[in-house]
Protein backbone atom coordinates (compact mmCIF):
# COMPACT_ATOMS: atom_id res chain seq x y z
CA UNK A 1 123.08 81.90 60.86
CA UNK A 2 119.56 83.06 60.23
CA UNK A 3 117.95 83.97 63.79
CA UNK A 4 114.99 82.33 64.69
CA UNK A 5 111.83 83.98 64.91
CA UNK A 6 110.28 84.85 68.76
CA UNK A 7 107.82 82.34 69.22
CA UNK A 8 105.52 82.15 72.36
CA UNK A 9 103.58 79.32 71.52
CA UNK A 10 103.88 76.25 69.21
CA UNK A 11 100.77 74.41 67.99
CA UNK A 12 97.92 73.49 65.66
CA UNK A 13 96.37 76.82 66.93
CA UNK A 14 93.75 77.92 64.55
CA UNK A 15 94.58 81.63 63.11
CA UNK A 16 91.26 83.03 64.10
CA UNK A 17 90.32 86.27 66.50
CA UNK A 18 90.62 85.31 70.08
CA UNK A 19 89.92 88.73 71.83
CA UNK A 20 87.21 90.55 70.73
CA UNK A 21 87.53 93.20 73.60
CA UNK A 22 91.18 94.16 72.29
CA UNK A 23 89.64 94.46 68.67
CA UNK A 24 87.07 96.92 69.57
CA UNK A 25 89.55 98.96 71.36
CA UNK A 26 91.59 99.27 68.65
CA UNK A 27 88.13 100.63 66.77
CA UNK A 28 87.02 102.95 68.80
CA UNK A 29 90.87 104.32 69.08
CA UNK A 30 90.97 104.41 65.59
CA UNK A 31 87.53 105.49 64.77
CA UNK A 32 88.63 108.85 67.83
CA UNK A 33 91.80 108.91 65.57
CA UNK A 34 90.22 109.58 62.22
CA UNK A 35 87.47 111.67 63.87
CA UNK A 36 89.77 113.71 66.08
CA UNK A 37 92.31 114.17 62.43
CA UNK A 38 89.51 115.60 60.76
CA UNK A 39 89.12 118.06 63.69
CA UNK A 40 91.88 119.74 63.32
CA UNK A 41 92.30 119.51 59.66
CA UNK A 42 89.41 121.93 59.49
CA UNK A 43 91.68 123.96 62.32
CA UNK A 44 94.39 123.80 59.49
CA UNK A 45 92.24 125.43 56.59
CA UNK A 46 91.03 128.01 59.37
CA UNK A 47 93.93 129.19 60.63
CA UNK A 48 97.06 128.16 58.16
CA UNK A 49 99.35 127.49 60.61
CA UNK A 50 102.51 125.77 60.69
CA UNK A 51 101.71 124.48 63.99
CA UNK A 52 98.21 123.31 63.87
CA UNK A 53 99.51 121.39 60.24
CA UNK A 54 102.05 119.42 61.94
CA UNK A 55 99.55 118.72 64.77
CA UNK A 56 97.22 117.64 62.00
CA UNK A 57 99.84 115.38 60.45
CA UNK A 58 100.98 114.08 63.93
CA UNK A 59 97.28 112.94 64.50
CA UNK A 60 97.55 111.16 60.67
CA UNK A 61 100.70 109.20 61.94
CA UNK A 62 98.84 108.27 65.12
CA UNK A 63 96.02 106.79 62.62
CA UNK A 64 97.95 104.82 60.41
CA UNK A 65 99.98 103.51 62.77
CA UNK A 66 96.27 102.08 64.20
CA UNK A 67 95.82 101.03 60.45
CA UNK A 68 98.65 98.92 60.27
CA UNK A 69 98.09 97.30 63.89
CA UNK A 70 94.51 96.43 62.87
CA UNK A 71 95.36 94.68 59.83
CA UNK A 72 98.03 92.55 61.44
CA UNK A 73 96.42 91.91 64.49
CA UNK A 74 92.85 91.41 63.62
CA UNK A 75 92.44 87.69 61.40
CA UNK A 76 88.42 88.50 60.47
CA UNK A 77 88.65 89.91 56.94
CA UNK A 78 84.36 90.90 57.58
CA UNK A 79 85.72 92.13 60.99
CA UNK A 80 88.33 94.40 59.54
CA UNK A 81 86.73 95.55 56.44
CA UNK A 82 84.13 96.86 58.59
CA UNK A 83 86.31 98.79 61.23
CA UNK A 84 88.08 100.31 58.09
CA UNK A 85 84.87 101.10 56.92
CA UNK A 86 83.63 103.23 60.41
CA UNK A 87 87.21 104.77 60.13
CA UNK A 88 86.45 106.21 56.90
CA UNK A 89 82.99 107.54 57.39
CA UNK A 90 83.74 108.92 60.47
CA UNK A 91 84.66 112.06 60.13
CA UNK A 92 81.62 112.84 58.67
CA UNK A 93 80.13 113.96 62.16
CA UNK A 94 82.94 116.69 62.18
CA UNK A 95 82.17 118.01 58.13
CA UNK A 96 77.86 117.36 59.35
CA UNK A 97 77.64 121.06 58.05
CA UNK A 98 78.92 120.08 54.35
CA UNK A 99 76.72 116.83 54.17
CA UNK A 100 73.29 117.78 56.40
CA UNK A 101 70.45 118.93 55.26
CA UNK A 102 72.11 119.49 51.67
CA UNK A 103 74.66 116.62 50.32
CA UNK A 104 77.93 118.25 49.52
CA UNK A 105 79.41 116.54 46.27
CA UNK A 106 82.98 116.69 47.00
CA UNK A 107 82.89 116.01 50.87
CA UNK A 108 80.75 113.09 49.92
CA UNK A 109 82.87 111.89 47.49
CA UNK A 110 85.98 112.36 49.85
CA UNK A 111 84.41 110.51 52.62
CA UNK A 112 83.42 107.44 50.42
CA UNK A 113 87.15 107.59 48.70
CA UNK A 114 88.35 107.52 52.15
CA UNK A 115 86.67 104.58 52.94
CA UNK A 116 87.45 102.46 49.86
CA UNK A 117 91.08 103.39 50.44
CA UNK A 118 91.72 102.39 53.80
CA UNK A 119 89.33 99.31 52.96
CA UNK A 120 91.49 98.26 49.82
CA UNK A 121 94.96 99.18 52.01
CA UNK A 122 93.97 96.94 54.39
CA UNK A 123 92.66 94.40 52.63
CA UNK A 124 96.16 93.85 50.88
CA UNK A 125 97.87 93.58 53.62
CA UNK A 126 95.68 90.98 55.10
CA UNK A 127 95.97 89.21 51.81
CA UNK A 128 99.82 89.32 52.47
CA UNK A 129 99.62 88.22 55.67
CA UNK A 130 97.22 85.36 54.73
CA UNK A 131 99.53 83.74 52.26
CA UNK A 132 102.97 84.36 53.98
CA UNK A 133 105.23 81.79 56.08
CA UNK A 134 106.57 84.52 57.71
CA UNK A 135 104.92 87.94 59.22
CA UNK A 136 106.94 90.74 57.27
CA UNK A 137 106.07 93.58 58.82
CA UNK A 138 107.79 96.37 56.51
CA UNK A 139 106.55 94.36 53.56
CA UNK A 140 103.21 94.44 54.96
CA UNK A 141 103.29 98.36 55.66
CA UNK A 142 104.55 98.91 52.59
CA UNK A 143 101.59 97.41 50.57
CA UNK A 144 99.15 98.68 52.76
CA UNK A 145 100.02 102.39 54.00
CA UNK A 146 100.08 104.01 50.53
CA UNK A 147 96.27 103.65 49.77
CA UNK A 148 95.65 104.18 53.59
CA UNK A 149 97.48 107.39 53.36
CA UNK A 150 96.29 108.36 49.58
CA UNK A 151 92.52 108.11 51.07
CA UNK A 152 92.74 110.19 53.63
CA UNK A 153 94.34 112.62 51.29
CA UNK A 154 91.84 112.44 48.58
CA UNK A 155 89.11 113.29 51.47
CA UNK A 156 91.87 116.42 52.78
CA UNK A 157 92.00 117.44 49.35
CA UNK A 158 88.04 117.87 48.41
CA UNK A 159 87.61 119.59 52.01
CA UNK A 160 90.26 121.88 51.06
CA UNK A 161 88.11 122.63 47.82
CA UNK A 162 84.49 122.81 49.89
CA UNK A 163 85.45 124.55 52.80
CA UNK A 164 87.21 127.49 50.56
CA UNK A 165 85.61 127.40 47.34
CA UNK A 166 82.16 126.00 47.58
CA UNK A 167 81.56 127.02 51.39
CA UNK A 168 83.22 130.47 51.06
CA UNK A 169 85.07 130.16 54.16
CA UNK A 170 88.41 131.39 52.36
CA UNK A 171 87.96 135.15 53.94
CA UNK A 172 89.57 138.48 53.05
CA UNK A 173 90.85 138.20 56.49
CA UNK A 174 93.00 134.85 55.72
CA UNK A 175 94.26 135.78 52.43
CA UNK A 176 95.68 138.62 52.87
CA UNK A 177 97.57 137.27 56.30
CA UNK A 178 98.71 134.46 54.10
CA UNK A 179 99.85 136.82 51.05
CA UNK A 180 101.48 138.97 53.28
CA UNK A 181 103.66 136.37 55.07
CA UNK A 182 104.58 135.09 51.75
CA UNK A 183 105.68 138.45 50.22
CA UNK A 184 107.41 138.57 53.72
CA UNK A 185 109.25 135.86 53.54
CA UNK A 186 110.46 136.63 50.02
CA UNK A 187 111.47 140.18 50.97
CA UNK A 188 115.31 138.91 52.09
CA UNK A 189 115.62 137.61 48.42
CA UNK A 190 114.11 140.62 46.63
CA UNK A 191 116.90 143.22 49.00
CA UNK A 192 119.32 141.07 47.18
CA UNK A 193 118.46 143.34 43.72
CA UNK A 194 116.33 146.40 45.44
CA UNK A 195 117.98 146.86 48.73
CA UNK A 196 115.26 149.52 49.64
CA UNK A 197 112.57 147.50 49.18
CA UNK A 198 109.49 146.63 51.00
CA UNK A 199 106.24 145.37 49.58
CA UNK A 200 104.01 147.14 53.05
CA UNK A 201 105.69 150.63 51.20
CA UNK A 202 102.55 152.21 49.22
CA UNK A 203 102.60 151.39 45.54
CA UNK A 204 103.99 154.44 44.24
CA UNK A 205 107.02 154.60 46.92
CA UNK A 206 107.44 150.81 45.89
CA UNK A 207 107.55 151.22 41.76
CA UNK A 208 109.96 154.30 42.22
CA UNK A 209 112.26 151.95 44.68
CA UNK A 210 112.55 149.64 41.79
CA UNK A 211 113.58 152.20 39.58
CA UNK A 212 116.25 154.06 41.53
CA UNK A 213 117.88 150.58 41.94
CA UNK A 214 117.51 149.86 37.95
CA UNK A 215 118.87 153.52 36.93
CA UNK A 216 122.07 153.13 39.92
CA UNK A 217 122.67 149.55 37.65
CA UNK A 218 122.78 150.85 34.34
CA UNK A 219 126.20 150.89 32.85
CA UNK A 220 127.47 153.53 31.12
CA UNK A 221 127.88 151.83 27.96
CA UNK A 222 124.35 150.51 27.64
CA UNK A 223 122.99 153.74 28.60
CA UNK A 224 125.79 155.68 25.59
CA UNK A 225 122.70 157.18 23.88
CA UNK A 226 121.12 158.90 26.99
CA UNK A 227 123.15 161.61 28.70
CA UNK A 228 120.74 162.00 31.80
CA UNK A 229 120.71 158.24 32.61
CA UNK A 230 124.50 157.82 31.72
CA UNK A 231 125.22 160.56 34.42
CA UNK A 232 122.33 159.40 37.03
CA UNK A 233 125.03 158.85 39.61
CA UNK A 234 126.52 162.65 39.26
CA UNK A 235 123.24 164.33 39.40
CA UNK A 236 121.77 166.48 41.96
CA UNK A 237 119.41 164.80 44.75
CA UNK A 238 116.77 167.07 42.92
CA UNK A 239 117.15 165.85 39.74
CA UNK A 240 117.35 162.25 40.65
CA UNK A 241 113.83 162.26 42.06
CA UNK A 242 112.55 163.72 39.61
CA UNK A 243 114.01 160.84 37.20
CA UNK A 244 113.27 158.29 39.97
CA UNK A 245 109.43 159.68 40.07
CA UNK A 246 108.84 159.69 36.16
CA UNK A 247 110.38 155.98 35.71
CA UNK A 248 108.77 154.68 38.72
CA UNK A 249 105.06 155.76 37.46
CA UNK A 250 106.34 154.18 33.90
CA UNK A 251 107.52 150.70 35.86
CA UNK A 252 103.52 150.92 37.45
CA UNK A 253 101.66 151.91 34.25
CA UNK A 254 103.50 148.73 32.77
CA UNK A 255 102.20 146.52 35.98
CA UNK A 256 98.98 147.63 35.79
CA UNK A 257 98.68 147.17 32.28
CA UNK A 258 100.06 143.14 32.65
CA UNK A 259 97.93 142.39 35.84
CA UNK A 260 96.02 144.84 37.01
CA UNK A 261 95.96 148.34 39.05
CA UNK A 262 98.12 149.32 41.82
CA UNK A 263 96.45 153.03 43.45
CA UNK A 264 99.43 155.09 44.28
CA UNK A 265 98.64 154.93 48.27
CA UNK A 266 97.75 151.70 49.01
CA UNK A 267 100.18 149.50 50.36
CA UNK A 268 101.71 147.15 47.65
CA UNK A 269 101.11 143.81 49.10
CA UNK A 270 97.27 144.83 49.52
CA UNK A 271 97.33 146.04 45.75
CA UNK A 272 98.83 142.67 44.96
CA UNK A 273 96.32 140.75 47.08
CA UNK A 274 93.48 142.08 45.85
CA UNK A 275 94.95 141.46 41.72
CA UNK A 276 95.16 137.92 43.36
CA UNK A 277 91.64 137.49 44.53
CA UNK A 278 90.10 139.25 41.73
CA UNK A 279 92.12 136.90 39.35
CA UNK A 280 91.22 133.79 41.54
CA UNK A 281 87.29 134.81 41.22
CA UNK A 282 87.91 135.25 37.49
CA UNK A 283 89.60 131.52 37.15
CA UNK A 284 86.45 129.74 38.89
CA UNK A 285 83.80 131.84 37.25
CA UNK A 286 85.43 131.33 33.76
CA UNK A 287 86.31 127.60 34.20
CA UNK A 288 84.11 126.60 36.31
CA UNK A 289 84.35 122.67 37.14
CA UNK A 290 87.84 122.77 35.41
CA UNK A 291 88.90 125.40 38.17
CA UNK A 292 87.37 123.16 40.95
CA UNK A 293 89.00 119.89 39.80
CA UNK A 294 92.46 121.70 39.47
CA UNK A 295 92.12 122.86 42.83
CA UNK A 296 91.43 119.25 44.48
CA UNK A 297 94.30 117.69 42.32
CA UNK A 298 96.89 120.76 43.50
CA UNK A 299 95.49 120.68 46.84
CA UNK A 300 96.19 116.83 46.81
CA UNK A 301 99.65 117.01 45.49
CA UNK A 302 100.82 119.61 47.49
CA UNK A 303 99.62 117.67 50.44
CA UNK A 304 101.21 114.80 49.04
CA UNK A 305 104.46 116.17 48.86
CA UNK A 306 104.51 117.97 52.30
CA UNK A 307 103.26 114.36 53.67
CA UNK A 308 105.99 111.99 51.43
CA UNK A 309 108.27 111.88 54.62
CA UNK A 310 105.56 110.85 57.56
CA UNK A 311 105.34 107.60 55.66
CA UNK A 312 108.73 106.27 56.72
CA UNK A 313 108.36 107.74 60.11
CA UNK A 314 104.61 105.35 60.14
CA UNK A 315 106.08 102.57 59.14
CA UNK A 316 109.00 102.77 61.95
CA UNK A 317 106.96 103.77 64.59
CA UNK A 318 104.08 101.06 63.69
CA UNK A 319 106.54 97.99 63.60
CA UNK A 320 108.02 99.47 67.46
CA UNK A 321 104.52 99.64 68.69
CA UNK A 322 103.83 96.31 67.02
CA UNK A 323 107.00 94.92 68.79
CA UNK A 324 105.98 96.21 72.24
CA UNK A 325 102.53 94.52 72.03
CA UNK A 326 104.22 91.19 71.17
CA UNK A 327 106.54 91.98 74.29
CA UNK A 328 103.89 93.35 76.57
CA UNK A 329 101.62 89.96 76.03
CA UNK A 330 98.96 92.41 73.81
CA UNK A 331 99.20 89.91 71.26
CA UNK A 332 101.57 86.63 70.59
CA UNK A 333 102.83 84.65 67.83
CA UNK A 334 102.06 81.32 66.60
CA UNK A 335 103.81 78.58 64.34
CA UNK A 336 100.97 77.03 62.15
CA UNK A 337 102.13 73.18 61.59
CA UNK A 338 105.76 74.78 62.72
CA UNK A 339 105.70 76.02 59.20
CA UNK A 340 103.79 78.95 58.90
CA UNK A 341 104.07 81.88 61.63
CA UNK A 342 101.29 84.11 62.08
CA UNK A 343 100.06 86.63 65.43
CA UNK A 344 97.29 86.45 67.42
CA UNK A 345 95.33 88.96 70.65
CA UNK A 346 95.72 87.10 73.29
């Protein structure tokens, strides 16, 4: 048997906003939500933290779940296009820098995408909601979040671009903390093949590590038409450096002739960061607005794909809060003719 719906009132009650107080207080909140978002998204591109990320994404799943109360609570389409409207532009007063006195492009652009996106999100699920019997709330979400959530990751994804790139703001400082925790992190795998490995050794002590640990490998039989190398294991500690020293400057020459030049005694990782920026510098000079649009559409897709499980968590915790505004008497629903349901502020 098909439960009935929870109905707290049955009548010819016309579907029209009864509470404006309640709607602006969802607009402000959300309007302090996308502000407040943008915040510490620029915290995020400052510092590259895990932390300060997932308080950035924490804030985003705070937002949308706003999104989706707005459009099933609010049953002004002028009323809610505009609210979405304010929620897009307003983190321009945190980005005033990148748009005052001189327009940035991009930021611009991102703010105006942002807009149209949680506009058109919204809009479709109002449409839904218009021309249902029934309020489906994960049906709604579903049509809605995805262009709410791809807006406000087109706008992430252009200040990503400005606040490095066109701004400048992607320091020496920052890069090389980020290269080095990545070379770091990598350093468990590398041991695997070069147990003596480490990329803060200086580049010479690093190239000659990776050739003692290729000469210990080679097998007798592949090495049949060299005596020395054949024998590597069996030689004196004297002669082994000396091997170790001549292949390890070979293994560097070979590096620096594929990417670029590693001195002797600086630290690898810095020799590698500074191939890195030199080749990054290179890219955007060379390809100019190719390089910049490639960077937005990486940055967005790599956002993307970091942000493809928050949806589900939205969605779940926007249909609880929904529920515990229908319980607390935030809002009610209504049976139009005792045929169509639909919810109202009360």
């Amino acid at each position: 048997m098909t439960q009935a719906p929870t109905i707290t009132s049955r009548s010819n009650e016309a579907e029209i906003d009864r509470n404006n107080l309640k709607i602006a207080i969802l607009a402000l909140v959300g309007v302090a939500a996308s502000v407040f978002s943008a915040m510490v998204f620029l915290e995020v591109l400052s510092n590259l933290r895990v932390d300060y990320f997932l308080a950035w994404a924490g804030i985003v799943v705070l937002f949308m779940m706003l999104v989706m109360l707005q459009t099933v609570f609010i049953k002004s389409q002028g009323k809610l296009q505009a609210i979405m409207f304010l929620q897009g532009i307003a983190p321009a007063v945190v980005v005033l820098e990148y748009i005052f006195p001189v327009v940035s492009a991009p930021v611009f652009a991102g703010l105006f995408a942002f807009s149209i996106f949680l506009m058109a999100g919204a809009n479709r699920g109002w449409q839904i909601l218009g021309n249902s019997l029934s309020i489906k709330f994960s049906f709604v979400a579903k049509n809605t979040l995805p262009k709410a959530i791809t807006g406000i990751l087109i706008f992430s994804s252009l200040l990503v671009y400005t606040h490095y790139f066109t701004a400048g703001k992607f320091t020496d400082e920052l890069g090389r903390s980020i290269t080095y925790e990545i070379l770091a992190s990598s350093e468990p795998v590398v041991r695997l093949w070069f147990p003596d490995l480490s990329f803060s050794q200086q580049s010479k002590e690093f190239f000659e590590g990776v050739a003692r640990a290729q000469l210990q490998r080679i097998p007798i039989g592949d090495a049949a038409e060299n005596a020395m190398m054949t024998e590597f294991s069996k030689l004196p500690e004297s002669q082994k450096e000396k091997i170790v020293v001549q292949a390890g400057q070979k293994v560097r020459e070979a590096m620096e002739r594929s990417f670029g030049q590693f001195p002797e005694r600086e630290e690898a990782r810095s020799a590698i960061f500074s191939i890195l920026k030199k080749s990054v510098a290179g890219a955007q000079e060379k390809f100019g607005s190719v390089f910049a649009i490639g960077t937005i559409v990486a940055a967005f897709f790599a956002i993307k794909g970091m942000f493809a499980l928050f949806q589900w968590i939205i969605v779940g915790m926007s249909f609880f809060a929904y529920k515990f505004l229908v319980v607390t008497g935030f809002a009610y629903t209504n049976l139009e003719n005792r045929s169509r349901e639909f919810i109202l502020l009360s």
